[in-house]
C-alpha atoms as a PDB file:
ATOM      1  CA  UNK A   1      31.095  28.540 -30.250  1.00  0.00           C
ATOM      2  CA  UNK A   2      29.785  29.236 -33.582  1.00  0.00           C
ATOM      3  CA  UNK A   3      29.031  25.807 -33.965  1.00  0.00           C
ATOM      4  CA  UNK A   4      26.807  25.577 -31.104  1.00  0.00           C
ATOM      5  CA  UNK A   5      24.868  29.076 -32.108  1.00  0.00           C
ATOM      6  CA  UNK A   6      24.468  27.366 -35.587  1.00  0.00           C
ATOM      7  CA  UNK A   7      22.959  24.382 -33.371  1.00  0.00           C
ATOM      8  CA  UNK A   8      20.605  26.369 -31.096  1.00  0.00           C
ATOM      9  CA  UNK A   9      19.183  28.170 -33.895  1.00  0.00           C
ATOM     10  CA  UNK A  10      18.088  24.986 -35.576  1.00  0.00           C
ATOM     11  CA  UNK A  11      16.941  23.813 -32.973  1.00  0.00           C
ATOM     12  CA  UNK A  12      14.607  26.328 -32.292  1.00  0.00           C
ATOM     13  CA  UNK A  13      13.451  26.415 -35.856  1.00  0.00           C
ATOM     14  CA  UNK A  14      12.521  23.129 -35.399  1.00  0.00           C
ATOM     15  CA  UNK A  15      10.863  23.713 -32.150  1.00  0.00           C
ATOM     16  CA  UNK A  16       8.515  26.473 -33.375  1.00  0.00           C
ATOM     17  CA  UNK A  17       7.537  24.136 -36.643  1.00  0.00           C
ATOM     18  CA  UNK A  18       6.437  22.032 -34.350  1.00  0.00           C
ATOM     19  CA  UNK A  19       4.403  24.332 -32.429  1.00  0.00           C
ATOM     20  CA  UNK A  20       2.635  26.294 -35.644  1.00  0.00           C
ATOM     21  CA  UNK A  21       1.881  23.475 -37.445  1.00  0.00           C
ATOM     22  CA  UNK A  22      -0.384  22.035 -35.305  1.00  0.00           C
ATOM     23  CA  UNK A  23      -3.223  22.628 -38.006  1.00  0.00           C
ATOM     24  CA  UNK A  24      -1.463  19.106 -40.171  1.00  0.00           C
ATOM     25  CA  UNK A  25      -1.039  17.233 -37.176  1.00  0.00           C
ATOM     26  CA  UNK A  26      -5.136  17.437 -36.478  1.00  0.00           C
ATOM     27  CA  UNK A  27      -5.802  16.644 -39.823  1.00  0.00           C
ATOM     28  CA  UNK A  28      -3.902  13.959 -39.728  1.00  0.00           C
ATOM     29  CA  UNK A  29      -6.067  12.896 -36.487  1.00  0.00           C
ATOM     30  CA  UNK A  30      -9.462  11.978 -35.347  1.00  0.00           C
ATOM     31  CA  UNK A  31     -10.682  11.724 -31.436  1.00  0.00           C
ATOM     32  CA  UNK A  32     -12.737   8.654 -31.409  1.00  0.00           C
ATOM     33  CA  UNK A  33     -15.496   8.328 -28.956  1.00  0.00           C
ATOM     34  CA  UNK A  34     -16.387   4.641 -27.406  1.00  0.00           C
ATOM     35  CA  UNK A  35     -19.570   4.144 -25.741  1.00  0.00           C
ATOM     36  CA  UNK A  36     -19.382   2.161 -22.864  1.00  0.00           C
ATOM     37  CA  UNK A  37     -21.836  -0.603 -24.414  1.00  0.00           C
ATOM     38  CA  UNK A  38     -19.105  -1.388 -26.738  1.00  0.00           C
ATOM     39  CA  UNK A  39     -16.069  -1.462 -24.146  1.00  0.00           C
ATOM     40  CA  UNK A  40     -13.625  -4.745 -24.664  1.00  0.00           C
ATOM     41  CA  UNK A  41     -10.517  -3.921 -22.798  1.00  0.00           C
ATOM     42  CA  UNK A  42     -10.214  -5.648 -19.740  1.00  0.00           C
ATOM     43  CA  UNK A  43      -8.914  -4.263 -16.570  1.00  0.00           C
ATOM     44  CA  UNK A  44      -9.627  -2.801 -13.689  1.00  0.00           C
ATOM     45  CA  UNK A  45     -10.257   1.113 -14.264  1.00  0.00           C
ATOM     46  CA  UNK A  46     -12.919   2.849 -14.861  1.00  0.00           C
ATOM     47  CA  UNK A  47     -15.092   2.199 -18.163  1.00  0.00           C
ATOM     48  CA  UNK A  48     -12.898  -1.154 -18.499  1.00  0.00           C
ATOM     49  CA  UNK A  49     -14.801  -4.970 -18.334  1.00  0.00           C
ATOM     50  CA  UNK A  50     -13.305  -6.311 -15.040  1.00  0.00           C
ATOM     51  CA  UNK A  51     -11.439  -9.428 -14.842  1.00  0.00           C
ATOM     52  CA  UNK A  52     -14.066 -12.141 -15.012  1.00  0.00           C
ATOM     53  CA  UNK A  53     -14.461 -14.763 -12.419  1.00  0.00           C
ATOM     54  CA  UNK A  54     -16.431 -17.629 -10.259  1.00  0.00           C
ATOM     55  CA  UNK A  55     -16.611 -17.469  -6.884  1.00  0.00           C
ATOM     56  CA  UNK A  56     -19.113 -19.905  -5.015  1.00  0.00           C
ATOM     57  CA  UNK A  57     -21.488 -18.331  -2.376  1.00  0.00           C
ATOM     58  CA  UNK A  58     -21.839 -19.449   1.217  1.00  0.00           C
ATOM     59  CA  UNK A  59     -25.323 -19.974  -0.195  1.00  0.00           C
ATOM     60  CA  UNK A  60     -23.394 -22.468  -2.050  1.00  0.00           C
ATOM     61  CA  UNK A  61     -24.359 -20.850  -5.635  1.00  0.00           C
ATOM     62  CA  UNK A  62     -21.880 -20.786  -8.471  1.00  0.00           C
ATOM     63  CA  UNK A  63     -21.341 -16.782  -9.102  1.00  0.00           C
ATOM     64  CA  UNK A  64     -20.247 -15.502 -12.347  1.00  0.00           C
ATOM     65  CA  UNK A  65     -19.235 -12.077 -12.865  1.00  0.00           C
ATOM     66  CA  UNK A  66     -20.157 -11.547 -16.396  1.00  0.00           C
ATOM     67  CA  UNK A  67     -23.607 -12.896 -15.629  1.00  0.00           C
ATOM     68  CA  UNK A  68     -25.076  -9.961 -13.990  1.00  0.00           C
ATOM     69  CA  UNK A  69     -24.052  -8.202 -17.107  1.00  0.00           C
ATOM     70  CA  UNK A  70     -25.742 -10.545 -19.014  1.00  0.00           C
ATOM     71  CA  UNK A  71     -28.765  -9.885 -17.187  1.00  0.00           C
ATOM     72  CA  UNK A  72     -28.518  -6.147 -17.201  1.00  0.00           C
ATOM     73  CA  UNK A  73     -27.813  -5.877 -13.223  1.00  0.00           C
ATOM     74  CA  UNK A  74     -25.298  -3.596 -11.605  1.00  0.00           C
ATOM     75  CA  UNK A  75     -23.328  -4.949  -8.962  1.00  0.00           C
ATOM     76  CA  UNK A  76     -20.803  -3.829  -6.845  1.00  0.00           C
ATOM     77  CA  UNK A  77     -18.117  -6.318  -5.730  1.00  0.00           C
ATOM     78  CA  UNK A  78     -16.711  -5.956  -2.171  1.00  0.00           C
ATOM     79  CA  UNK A  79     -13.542  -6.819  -1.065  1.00  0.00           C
ATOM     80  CA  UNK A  80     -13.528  -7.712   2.662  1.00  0.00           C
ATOM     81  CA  UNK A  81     -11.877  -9.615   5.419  1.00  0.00           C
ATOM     82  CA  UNK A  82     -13.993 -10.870   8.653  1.00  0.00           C
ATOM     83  CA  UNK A  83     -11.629  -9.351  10.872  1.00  0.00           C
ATOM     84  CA  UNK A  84     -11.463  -5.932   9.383  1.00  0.00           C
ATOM     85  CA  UNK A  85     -12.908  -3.252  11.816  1.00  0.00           C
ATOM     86  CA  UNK A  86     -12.743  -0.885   8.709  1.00  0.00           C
ATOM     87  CA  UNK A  87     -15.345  -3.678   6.346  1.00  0.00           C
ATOM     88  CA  UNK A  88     -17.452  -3.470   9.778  1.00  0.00           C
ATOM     89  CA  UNK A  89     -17.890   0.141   9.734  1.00  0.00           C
ATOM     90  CA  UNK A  90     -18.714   0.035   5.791  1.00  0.00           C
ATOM     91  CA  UNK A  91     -21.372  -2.922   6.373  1.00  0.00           C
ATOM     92  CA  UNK A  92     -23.252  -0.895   9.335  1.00  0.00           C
ATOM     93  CA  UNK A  93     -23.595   2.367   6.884  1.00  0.00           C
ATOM     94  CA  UNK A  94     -24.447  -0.014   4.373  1.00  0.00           C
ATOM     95  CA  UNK A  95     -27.241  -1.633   6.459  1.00  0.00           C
ATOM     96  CA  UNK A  96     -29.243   1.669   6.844  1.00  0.00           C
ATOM     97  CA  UNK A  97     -28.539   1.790   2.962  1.00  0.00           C
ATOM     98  CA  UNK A  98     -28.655  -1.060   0.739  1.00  0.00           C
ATOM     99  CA  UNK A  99     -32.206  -2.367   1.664  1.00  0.00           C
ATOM    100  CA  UNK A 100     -34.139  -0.026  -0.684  1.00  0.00           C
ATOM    101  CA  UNK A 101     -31.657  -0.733  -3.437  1.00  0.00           C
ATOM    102  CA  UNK A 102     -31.474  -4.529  -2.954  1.00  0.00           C
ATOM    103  CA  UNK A 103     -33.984  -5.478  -5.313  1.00  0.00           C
ATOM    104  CA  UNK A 104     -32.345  -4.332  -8.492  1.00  0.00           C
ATOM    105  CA  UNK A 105     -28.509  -3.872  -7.576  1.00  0.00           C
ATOM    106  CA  UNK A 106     -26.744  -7.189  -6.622  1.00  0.00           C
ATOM    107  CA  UNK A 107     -24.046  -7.025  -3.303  1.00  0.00           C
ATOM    108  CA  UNK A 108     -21.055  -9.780  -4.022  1.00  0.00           C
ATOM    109  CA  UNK A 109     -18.305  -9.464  -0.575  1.00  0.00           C
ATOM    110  CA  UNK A 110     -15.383 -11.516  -1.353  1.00  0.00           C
ATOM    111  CA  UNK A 111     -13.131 -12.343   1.416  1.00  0.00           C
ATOM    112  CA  UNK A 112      -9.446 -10.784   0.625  1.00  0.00           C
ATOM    113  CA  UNK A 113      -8.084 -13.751   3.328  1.00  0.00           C
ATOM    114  CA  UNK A 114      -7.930 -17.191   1.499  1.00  0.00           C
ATOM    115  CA  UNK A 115      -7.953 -18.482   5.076  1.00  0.00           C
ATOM    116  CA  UNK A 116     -11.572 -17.802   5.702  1.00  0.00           C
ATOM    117  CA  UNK A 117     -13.644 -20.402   4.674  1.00  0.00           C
ATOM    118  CA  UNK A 118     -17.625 -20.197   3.802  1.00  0.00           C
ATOM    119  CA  UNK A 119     -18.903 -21.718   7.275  1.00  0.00           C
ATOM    120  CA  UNK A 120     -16.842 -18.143   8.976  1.00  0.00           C
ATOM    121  CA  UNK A 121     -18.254 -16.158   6.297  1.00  0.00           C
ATOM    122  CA  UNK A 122     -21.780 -17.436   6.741  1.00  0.00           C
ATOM    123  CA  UNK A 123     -21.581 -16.435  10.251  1.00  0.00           C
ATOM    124  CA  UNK A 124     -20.080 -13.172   9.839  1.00  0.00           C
ATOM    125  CA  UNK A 125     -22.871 -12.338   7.183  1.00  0.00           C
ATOM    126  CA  UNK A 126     -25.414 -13.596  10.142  1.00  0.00           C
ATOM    127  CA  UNK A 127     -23.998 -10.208  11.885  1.00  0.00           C
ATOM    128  CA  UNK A 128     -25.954  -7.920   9.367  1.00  0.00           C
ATOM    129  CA  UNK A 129     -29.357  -8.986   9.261  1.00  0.00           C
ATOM    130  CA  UNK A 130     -30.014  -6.362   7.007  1.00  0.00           C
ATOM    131  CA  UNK A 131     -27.802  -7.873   4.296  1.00  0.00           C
ATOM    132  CA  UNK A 132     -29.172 -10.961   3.625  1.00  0.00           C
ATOM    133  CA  UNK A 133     -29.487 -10.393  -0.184  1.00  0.00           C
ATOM    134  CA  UNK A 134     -25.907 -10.129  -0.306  1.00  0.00           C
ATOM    135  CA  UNK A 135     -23.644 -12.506  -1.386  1.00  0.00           C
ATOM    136  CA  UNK A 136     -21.041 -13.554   0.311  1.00  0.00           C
ATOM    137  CA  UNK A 137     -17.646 -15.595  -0.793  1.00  0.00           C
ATOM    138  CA  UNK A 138     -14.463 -17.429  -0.124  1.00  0.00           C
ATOM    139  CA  UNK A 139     -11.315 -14.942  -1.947  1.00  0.00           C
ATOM    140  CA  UNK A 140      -9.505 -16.974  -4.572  1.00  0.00           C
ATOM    141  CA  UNK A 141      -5.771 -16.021  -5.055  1.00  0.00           C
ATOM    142  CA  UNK A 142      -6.418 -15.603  -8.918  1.00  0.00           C
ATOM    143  CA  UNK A 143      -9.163 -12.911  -8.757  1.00  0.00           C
ATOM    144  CA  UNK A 144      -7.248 -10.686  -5.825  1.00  0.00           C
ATOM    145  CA  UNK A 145      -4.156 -11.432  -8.647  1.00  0.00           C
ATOM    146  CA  UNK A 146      -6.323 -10.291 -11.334  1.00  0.00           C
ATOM    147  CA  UNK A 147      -7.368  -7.339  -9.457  1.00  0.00           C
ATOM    148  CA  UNK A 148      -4.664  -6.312  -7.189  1.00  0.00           C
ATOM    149  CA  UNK A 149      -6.404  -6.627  -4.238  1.00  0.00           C
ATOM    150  CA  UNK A 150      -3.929  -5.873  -1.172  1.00  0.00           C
ATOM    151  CA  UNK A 151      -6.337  -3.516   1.243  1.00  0.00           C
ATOM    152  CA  UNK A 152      -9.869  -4.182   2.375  1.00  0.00           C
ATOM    153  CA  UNK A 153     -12.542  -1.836   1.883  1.00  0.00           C
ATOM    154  CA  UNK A 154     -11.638  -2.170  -2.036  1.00  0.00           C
ATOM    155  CA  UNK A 155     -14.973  -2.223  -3.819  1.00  0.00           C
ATOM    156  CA  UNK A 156     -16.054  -1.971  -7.742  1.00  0.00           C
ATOM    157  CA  UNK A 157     -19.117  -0.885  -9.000  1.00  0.00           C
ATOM    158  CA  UNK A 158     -20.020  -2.436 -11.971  1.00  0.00           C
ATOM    159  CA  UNK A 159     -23.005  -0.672 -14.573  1.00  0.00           C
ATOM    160  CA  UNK A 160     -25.647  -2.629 -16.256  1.00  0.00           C
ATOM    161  CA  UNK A 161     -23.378  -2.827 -19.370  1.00  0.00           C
ATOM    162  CA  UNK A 162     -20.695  -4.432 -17.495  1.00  0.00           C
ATOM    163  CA  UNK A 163     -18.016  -1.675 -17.283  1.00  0.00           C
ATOM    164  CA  UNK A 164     -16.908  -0.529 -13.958  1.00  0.00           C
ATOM    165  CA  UNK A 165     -18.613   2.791 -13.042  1.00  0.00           C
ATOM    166  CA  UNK A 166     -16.533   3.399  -9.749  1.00  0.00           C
ATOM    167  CA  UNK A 167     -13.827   2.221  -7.784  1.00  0.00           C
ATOM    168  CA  UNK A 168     -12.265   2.618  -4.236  1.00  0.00           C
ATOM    169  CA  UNK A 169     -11.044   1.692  -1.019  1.00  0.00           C
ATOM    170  CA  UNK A 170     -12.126   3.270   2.364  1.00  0.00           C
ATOM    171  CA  UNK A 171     -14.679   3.348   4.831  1.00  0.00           C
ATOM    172  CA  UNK A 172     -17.698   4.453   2.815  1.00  0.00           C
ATOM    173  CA  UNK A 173     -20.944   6.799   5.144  1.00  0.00           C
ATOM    174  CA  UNK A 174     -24.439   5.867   4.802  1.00  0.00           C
ATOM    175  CA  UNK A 175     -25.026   9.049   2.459  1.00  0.00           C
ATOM    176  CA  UNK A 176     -21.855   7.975   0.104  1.00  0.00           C
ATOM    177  CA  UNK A 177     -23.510   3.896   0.076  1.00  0.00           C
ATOM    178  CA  UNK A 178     -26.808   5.753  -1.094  1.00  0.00           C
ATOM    179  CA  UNK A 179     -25.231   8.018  -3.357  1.00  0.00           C
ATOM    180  CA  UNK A 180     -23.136   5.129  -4.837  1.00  0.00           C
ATOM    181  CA  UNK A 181     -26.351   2.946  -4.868  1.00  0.00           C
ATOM    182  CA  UNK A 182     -28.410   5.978  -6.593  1.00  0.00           C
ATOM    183  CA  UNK A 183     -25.723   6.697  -9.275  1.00  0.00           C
ATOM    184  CA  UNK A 184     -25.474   2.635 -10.315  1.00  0.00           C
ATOM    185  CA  UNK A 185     -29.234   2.050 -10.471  1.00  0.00           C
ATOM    186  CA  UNK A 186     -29.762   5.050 -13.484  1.00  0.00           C
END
């Protein structure tokens, strides 16, 4: 019994050094700040570069993440299927949405279904008149890998820098598209 007072109390000692000399510990320390500009970790959170890739349009353009970055363009990357009613939904709120942002943020829908080739996704696309600056493309099983894409609806803004701003899945409204679109063209 003794034994395990004798333990207790040092224990505790220790415990409340620990606690009151906090004032070493932060000198010992520094926060450091990153600005986004200077971001290198890839991943797939927020202020991280996202995976890069190449994904060929059904405009039959060769699509490079990193360049939009390299041209100072947000984009927000789309992760679809043709048969998704929930993708539908998004695309008609988009529609009333995107057009006045369509000059200077770029749309890139990539099909989560590797079975859905560029001819279906062309047609699908023909379904939204209204987003015909968007890009469209065939899913490739390394960039749903690389992202860990398992539910449509999944969709990554990316900021002029090239650091994701925002991510999420679900069924966006027409005033969340517009909000999204307002916040990534600052």
């Amino acid at each position: 019994m003794r034994l395990a007072t004798i333990l207790l109390i040092l224990l505790l000692i220790i415990v409340n050094y620990g606690c009151t000399n906090t004032a070493t510990l932060e000198s010992k320390t520094k926060s450091v700040k990153e600005d986004l500009s200077q971001v290198t970790t890839i991943g797939t959170r927020i202020g991280n570069m996202p995976p890069d890739f190449t994904v060929v349009t059904t405009d039959g353009k060769a699509i490079r993440l990193s360049d939009f970055a390299g041209q100072k363009k947000p984009v927000i990357v789309y992760f679809m299927a043709t048969w998704c009613p929930y993708c539908a939904e998004d695309y008609q709120a988009l529609s009333k949405a995107y057009p006045e942002y369509e000059k200077n943020i770029s749309f890139l829908s990539i099909s989560l279904d590797l079975s859905e080739d560029l001819n279906l996704l062309r047609e699908y696309r023909k379904k939204y008149p209204k987003l015909q600056n968007t890009m469209f493309a065939s899913g490739q099983a390394g960039i749903l890998a690389d992202y860990g894409i398992t539910k449509t609806t999944t969709k990554y803004a990316i900021a002029r820098n090239g650091a994701i701003l925002y991510a999420a899945i679900g069924v966006f409204s027409e005033e969340r598209w517009k909000a999204l679109l307002e916040e990534l063209s600052k």
